[in-house]
N, C-alpha and C. Protein backbone atom coordinates (compact mmCIF):
# COMPACT_ATOMS: atom_id res chain seq x y z
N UNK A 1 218.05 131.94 82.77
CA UNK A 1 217.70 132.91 83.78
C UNK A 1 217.86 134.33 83.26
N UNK A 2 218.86 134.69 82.51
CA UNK A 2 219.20 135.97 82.22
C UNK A 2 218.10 136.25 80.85
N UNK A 3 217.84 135.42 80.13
CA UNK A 3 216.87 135.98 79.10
C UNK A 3 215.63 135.85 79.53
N UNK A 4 215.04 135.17 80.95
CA UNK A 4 213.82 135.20 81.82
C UNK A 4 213.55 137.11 82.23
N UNK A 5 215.27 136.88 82.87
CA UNK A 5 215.11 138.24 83.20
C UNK A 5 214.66 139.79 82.43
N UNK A 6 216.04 139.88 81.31
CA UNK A 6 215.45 140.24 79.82
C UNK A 6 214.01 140.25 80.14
N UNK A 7 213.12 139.47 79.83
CA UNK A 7 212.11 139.45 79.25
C UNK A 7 210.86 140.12 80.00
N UNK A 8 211.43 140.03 81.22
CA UNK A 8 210.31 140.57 82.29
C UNK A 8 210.87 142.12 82.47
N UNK A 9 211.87 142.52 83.08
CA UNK A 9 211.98 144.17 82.98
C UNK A 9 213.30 144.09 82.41
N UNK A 10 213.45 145.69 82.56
CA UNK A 10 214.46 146.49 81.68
C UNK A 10 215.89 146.47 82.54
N UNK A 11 216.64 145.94 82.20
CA UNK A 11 217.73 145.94 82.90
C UNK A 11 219.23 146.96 82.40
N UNK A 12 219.26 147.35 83.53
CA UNK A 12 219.97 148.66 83.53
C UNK A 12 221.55 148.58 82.96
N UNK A 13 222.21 147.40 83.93
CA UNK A 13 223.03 147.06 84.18
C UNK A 13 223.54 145.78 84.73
N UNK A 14 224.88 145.24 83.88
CA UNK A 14 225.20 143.97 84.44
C UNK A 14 226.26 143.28 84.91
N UNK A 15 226.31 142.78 85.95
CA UNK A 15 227.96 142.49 86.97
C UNK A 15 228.15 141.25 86.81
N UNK A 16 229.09 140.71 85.74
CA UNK A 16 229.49 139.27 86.01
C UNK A 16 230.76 139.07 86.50
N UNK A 17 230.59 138.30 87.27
CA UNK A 17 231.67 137.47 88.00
C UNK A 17 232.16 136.40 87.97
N UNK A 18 232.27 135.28 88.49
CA UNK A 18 233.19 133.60 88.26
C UNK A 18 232.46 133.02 87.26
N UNK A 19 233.09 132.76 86.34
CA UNK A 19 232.20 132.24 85.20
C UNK A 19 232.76 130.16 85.32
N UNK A 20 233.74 130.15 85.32
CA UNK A 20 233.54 128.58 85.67
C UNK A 20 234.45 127.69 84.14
N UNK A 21 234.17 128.03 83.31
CA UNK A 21 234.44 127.24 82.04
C UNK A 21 234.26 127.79 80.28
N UNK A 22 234.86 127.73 79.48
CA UNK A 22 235.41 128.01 78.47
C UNK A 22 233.72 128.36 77.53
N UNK A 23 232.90 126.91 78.05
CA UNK A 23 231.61 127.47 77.44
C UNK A 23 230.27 128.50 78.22
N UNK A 24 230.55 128.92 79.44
CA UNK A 24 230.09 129.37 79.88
C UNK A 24 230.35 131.07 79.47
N UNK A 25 231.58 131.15 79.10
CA UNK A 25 232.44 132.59 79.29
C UNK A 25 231.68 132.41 77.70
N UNK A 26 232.00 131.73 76.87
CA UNK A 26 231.30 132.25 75.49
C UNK A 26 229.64 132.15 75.28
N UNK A 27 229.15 131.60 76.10
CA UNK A 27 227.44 132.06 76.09
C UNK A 27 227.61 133.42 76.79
N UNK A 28 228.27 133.76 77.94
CA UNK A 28 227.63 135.01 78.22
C UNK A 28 228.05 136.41 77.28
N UNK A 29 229.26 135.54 76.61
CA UNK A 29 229.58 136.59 74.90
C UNK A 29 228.37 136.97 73.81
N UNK A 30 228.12 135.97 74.00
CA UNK A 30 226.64 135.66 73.18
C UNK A 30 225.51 136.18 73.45
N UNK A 31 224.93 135.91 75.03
CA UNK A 31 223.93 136.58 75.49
C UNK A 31 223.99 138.02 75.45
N UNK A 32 225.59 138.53 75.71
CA UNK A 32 225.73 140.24 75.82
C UNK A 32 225.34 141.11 74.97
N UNK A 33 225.63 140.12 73.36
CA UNK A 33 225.21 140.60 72.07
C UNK A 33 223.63 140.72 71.61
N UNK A 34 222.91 139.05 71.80
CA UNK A 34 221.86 139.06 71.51
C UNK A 34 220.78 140.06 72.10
N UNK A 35 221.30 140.22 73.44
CA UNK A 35 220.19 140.94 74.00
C UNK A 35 220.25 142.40 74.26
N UNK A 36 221.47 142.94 73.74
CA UNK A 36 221.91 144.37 73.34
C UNK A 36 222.26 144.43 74.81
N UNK A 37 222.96 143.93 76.39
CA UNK A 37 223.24 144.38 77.33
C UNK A 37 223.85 145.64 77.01
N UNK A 38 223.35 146.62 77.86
CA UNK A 38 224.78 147.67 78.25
C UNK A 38 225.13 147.53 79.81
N UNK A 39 225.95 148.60 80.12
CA UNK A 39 226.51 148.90 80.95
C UNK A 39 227.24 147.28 81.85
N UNK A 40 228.06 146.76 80.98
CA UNK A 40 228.29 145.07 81.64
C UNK A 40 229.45 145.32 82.18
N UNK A 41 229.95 145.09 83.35
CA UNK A 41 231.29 145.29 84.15
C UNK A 41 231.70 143.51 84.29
N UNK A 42 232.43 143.57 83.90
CA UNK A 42 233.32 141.99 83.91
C UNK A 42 234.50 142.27 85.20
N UNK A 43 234.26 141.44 86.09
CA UNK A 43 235.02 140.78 87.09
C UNK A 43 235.50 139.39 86.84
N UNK A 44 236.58 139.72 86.40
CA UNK A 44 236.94 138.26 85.86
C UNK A 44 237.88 137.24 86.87
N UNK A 45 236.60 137.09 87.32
CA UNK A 45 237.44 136.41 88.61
C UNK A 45 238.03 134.84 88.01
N UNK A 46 239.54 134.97 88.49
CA UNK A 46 240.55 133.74 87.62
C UNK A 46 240.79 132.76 88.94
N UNK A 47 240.67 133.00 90.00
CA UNK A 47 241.08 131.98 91.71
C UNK A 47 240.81 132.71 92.80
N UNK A 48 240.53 131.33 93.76
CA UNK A 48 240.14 131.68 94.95
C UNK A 48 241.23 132.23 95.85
N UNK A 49 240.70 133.13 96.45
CA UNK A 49 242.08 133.82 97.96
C UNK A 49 243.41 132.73 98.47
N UNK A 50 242.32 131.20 98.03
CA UNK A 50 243.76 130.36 98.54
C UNK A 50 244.13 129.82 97.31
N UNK A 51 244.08 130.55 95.75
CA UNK A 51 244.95 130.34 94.47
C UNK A 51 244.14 128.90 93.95
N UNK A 52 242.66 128.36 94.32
CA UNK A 52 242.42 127.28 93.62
C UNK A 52 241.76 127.94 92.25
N UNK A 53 242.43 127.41 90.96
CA UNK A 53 241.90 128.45 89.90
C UNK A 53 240.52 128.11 89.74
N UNK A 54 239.29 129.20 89.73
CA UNK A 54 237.55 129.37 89.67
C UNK A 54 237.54 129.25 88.00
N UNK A 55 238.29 129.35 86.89
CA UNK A 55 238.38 129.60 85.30
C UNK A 55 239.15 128.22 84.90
N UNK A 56 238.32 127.83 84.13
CA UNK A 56 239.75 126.78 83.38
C UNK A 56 240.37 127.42 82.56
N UNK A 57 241.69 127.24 82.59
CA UNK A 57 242.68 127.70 81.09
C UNK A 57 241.86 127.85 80.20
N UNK A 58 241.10 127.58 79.62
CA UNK A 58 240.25 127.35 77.92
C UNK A 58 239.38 128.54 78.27
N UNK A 59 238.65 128.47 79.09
CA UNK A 59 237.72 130.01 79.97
C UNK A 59 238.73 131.25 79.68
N UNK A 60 240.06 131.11 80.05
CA UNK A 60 240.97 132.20 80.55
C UNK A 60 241.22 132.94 78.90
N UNK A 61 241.36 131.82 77.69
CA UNK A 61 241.85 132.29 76.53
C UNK A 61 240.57 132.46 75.78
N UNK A 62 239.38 132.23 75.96
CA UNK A 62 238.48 132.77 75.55
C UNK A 62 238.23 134.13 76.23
N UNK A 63 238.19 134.21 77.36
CA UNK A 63 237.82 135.78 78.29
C UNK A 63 238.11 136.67 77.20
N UNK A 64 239.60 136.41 76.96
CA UNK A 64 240.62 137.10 75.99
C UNK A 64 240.06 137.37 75.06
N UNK A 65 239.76 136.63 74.12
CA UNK A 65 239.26 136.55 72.72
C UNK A 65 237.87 136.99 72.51
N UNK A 66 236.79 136.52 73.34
CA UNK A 66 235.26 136.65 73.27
C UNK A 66 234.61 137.78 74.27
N UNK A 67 235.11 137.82 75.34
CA UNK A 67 233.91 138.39 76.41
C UNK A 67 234.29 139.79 76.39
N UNK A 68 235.90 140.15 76.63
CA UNK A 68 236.37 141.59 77.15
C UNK A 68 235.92 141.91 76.07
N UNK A 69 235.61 142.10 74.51
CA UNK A 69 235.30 143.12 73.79
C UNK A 69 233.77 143.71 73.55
N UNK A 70 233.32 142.82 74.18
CA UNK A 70 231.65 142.54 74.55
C UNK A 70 231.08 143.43 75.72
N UNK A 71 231.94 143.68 76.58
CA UNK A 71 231.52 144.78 77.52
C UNK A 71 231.81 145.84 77.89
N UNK A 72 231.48 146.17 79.05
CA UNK A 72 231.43 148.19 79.18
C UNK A 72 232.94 147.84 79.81
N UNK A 73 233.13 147.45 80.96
CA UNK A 73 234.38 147.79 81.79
C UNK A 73 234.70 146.54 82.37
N UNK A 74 236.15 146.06 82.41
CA UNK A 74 236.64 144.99 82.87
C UNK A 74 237.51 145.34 84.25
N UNK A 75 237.15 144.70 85.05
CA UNK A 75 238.17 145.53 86.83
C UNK A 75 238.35 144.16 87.10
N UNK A 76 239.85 143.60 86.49
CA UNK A 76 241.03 142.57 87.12
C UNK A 76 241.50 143.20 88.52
N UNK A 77 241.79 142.29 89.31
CA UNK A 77 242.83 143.33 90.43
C UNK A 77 244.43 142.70 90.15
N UNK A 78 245.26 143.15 90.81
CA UNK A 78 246.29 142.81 89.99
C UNK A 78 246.93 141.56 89.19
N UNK A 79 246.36 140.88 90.14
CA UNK A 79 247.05 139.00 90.12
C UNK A 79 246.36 138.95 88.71
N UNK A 80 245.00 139.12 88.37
CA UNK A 80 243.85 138.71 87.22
C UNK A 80 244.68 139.57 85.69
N UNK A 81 245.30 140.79 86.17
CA UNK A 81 245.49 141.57 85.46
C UNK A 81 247.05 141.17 84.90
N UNK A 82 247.78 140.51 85.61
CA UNK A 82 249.02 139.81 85.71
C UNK A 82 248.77 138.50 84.60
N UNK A 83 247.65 137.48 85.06
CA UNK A 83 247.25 136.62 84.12
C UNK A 83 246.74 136.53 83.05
N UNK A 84 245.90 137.56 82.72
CA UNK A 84 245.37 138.33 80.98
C UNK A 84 246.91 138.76 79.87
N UNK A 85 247.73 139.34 81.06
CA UNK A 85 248.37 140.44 80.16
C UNK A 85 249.47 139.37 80.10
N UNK A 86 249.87 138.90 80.90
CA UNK A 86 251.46 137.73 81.01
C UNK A 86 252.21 138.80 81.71
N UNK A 87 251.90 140.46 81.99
CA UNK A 87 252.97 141.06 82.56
C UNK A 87 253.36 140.57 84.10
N UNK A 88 254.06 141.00 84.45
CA UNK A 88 254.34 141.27 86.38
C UNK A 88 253.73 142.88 87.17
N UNK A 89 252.29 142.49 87.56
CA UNK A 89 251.43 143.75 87.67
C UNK A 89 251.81 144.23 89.43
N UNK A 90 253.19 144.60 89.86
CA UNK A 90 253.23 144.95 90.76
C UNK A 90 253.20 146.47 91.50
N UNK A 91 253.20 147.20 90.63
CA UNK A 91 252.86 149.04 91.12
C UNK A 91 252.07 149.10 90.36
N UNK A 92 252.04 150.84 91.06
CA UNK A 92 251.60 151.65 90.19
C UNK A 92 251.60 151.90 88.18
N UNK A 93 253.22 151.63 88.01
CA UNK A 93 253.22 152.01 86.62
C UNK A 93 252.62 150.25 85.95
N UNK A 94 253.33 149.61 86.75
CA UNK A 94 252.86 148.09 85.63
C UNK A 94 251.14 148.08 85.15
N UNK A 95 250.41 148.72 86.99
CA UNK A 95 249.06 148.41 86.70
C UNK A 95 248.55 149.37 85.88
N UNK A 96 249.37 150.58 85.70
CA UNK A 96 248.69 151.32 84.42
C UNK A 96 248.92 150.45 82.85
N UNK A 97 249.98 150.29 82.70
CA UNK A 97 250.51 149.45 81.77
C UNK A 97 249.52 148.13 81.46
N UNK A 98 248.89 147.56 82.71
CA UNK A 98 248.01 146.25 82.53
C UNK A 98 246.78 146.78 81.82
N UNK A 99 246.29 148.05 82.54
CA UNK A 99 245.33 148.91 82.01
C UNK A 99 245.32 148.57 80.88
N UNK A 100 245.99 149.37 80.07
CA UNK A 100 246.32 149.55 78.87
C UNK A 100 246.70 148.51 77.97
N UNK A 101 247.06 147.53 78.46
CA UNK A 101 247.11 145.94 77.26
C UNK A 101 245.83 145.47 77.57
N UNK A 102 244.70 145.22 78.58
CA UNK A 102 243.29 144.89 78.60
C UNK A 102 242.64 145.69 77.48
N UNK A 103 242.60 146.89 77.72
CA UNK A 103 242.42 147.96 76.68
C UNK A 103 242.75 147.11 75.13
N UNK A 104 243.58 147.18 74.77
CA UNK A 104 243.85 147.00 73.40
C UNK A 104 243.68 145.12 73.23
N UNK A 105 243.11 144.37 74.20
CA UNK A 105 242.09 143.21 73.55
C UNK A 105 240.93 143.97 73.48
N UNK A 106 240.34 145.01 73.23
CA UNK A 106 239.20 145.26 72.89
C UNK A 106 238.34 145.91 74.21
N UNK A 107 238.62 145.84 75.38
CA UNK A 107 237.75 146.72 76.42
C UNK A 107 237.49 147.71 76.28
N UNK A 108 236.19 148.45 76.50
CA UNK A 108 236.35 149.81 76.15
C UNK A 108 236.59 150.72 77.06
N UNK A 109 236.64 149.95 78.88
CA UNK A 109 237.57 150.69 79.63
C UNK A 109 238.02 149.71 80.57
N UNK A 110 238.88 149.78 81.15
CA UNK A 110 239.57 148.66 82.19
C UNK A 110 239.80 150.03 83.67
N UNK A 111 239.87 148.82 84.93
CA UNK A 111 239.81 149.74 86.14
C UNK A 111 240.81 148.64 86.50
N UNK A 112 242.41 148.61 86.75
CA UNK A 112 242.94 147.90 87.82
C UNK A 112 242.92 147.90 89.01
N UNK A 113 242.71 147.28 89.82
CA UNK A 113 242.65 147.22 91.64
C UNK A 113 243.10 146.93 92.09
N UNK A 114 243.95 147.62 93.00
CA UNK A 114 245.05 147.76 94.13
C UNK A 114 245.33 147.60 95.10
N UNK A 115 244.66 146.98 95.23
CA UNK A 115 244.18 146.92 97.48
C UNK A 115 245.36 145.80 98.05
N UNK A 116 246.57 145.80 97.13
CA UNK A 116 247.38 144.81 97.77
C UNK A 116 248.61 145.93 97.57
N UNK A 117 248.41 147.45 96.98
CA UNK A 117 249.90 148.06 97.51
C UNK A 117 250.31 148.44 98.83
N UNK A 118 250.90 147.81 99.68
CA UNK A 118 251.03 148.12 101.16
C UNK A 118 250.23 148.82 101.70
N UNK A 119 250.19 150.10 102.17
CA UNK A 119 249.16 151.32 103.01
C UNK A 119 248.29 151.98 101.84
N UNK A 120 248.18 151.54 100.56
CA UNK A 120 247.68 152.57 99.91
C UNK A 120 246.53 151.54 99.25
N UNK A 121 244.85 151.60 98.90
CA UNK A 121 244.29 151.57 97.73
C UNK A 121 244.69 152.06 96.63
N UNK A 122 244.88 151.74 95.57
CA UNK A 122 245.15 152.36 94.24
C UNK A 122 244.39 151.62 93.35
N UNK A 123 243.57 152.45 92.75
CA UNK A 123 242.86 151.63 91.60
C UNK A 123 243.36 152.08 90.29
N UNK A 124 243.42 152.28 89.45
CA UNK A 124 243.71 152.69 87.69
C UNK A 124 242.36 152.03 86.64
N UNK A 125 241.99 153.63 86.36
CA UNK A 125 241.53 153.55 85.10
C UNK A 125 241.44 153.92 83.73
N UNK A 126 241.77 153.28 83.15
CA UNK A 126 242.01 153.49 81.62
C UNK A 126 240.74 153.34 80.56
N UNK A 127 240.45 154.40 79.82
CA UNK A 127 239.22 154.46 79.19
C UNK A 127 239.42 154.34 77.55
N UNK A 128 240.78 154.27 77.27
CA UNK A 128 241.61 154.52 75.81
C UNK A 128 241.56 155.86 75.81
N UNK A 129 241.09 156.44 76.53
CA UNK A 129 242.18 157.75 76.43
C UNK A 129 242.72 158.47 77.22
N UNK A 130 242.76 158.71 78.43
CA UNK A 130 243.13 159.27 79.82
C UNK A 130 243.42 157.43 81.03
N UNK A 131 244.23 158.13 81.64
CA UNK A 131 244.27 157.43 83.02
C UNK A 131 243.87 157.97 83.89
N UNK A 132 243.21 157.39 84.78
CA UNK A 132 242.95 157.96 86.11
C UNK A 132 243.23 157.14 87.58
N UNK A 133 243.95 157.75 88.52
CA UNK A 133 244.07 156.78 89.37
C UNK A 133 243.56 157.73 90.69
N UNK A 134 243.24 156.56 91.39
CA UNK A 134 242.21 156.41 92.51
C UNK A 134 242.94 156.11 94.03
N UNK A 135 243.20 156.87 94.53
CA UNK A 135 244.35 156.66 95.34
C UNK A 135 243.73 156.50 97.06
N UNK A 136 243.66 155.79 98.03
CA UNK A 136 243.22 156.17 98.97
C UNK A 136 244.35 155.49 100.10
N UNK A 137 243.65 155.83 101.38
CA UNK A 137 244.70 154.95 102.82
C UNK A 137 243.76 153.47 102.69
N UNK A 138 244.63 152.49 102.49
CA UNK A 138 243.90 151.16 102.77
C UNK A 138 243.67 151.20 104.23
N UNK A 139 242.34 150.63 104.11
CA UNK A 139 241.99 150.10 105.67
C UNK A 139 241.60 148.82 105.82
N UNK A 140 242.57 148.90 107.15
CA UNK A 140 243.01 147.39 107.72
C UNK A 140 241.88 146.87 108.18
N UNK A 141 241.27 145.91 107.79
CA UNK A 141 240.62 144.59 108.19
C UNK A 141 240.76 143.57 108.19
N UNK A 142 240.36 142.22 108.86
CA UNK A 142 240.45 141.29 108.63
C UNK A 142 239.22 140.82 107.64
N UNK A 143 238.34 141.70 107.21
CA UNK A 143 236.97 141.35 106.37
C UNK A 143 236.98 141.86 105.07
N UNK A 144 237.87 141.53 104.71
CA UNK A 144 238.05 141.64 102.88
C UNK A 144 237.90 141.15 101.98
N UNK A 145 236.72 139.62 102.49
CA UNK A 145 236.69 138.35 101.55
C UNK A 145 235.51 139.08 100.50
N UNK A 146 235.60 139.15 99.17
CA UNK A 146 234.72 139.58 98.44
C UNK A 146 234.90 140.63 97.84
N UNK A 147 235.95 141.55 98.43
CA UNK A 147 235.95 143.32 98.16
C UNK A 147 235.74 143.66 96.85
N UNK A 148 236.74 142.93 95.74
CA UNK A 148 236.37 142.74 94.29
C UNK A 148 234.54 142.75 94.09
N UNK A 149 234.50 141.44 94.12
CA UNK A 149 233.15 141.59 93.69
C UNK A 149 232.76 142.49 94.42
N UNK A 150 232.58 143.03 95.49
CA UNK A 150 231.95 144.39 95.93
C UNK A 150 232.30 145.47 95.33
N UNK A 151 233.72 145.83 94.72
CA UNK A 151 233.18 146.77 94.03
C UNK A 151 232.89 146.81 92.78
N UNK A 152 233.14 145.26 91.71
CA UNK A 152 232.34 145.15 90.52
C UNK A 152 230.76 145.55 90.76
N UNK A 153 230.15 144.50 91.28
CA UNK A 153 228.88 145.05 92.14
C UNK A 153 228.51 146.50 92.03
N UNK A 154 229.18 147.16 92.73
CA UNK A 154 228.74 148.96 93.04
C UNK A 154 229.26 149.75 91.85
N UNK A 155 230.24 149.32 91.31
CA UNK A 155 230.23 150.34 89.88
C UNK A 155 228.95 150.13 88.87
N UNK A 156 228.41 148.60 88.76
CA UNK A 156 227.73 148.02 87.96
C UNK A 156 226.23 149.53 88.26
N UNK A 157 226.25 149.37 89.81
CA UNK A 157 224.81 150.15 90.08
C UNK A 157 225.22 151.57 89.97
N UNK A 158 226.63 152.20 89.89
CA UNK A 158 226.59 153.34 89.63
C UNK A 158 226.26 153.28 88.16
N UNK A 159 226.83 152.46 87.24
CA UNK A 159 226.82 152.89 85.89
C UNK A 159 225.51 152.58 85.44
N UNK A 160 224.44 151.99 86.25
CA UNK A 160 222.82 151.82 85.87
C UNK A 160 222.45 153.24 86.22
N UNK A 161 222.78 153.62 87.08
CA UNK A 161 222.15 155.16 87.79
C UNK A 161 222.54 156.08 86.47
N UNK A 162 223.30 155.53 85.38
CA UNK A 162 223.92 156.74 84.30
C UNK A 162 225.03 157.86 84.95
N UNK A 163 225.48 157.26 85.58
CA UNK A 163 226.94 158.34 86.26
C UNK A 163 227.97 157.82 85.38
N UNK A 164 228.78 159.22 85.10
CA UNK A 164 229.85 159.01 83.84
C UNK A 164 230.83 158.07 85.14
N UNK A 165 231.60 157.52 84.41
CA UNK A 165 232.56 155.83 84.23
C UNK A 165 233.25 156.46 85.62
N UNK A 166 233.95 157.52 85.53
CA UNK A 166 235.56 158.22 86.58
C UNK A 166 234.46 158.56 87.91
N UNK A 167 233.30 158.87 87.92
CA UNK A 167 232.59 159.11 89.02
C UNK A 167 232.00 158.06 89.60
N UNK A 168 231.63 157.15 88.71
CA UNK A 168 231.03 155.81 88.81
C UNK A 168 232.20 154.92 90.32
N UNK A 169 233.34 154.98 89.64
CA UNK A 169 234.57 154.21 90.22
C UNK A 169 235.29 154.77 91.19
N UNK A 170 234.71 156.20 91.28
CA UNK A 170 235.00 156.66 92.63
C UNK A 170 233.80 156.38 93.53
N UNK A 171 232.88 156.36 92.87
CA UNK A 171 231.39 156.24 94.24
C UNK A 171 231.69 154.75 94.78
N UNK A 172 231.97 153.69 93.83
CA UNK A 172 232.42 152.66 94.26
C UNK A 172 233.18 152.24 94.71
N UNK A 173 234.57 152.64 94.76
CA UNK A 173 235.50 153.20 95.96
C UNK A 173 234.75 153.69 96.90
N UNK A 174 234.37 154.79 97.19
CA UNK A 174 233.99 154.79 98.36
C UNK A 174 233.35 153.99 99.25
N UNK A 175 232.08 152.93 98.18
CA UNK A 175 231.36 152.18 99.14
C UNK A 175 231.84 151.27 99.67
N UNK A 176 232.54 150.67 99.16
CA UNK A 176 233.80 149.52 99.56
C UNK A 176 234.82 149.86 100.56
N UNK A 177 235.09 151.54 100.61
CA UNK A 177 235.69 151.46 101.86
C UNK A 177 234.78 151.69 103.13
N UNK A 178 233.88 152.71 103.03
CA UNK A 178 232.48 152.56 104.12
C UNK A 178 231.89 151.07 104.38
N UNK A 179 231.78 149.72 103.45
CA UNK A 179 231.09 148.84 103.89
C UNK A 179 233.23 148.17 104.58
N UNK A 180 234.00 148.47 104.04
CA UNK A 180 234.81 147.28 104.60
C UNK A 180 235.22 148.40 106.19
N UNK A 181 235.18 149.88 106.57
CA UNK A 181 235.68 150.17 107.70
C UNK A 181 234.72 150.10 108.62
N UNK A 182 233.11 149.55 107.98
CA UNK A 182 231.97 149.11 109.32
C UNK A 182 231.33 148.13 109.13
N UNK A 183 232.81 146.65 108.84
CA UNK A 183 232.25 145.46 108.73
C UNK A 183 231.66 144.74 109.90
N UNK A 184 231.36 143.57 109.98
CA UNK A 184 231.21 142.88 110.76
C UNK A 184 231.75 141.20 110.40
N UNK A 185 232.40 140.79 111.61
CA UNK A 185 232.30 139.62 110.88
C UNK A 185 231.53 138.77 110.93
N UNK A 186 231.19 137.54 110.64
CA UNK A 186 230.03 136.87 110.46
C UNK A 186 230.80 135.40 110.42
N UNK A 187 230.38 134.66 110.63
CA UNK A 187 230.58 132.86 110.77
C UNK A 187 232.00 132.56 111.08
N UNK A 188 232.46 131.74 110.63
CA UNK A 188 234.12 130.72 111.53
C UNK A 188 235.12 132.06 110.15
């Protein structure tokens, strides 16, 4: 599908998400290269909200090894960022710190996500050379299933639009809090 796509138009930008298995995570290593992707934001989604792991172990130590050095920006939220690094990603300073060991497997920028520090959003981004953190009032919903991929998703289309990386991840912050403070809910 993705080299269908390739082949028919020009693709700007690319958002991957649950990859599933050890050979899946190294074809899309592969595809990133062959087909010169840019702008690739990795959501490395490792389990579901109720902890059933979406990655097998063998997926998890390849991510490591093959995919993060292959793309533009990797945005773990903390738990993901906890399981890459082996640290305990519970504030502010650890998730800069997680930043920064994603970073040095080879990312060329990492964004940690925060939406689990009590009253506050906090995101962190690390580019290898500055931090930047992203600070807002979390807002309370019960409609937060997805928010990750929503904002892998919306950075992916800021960074197609060509908006530098720190503006990119604030526009996407924002949309994530505009789509989660005028959700709706939908089914059981």
């Amino acid at each position: 599908q993705i080299e269908s796509v390739v082949s028919d138009i020009e693709v700007h930008s690319v958002k991957i998400g649950m990859l599933g298995t050890a050979r899946t995570v190294t074809l899309m290593a592969s595809l990133i290269q062959s087909l010169g992707l840019r702008n690739v934001v990795l959501d490395p989604v490792l389990r579901s909200t109720s902890g059933t792991p979406l990655l097998e172990k063998k997926g998890i130590a390849v991510l490591r090894e093959k995919l993060i050095q292959v793309v533009d920006v990797v945005t773990p939220n903390m738990e993901e960022a906890s399981i890459l690094t082996g640290l305990n990603v519970a504030d502010l300073p650890s998730m800069k710190e997680a930043a920064r060991a994603v970073h040095r497997m080879g990312a060329r920028a990492v964004v940690v996500t925060g939406g689990h520090l009590g009253n506050r959003a906090i995101d962190v981004l690390f580019d290898g050379s500055r931090v930047a953190v992203f600070d807002s009032t979390k807002i309370v919903s019960n409609n937060t299933h997805g928010i990750g991929c929503t904002f892998s998703t919306a950075l992916a289309c800021q960074l197609a639009r060509g908006i530098d990386l720190a503006e990119a991840v604030d526009g996407a912050k924002r949309y994530v809090s505009r789509a989660v403070s005028n959700a709706s809910r939908i089914g059981k």
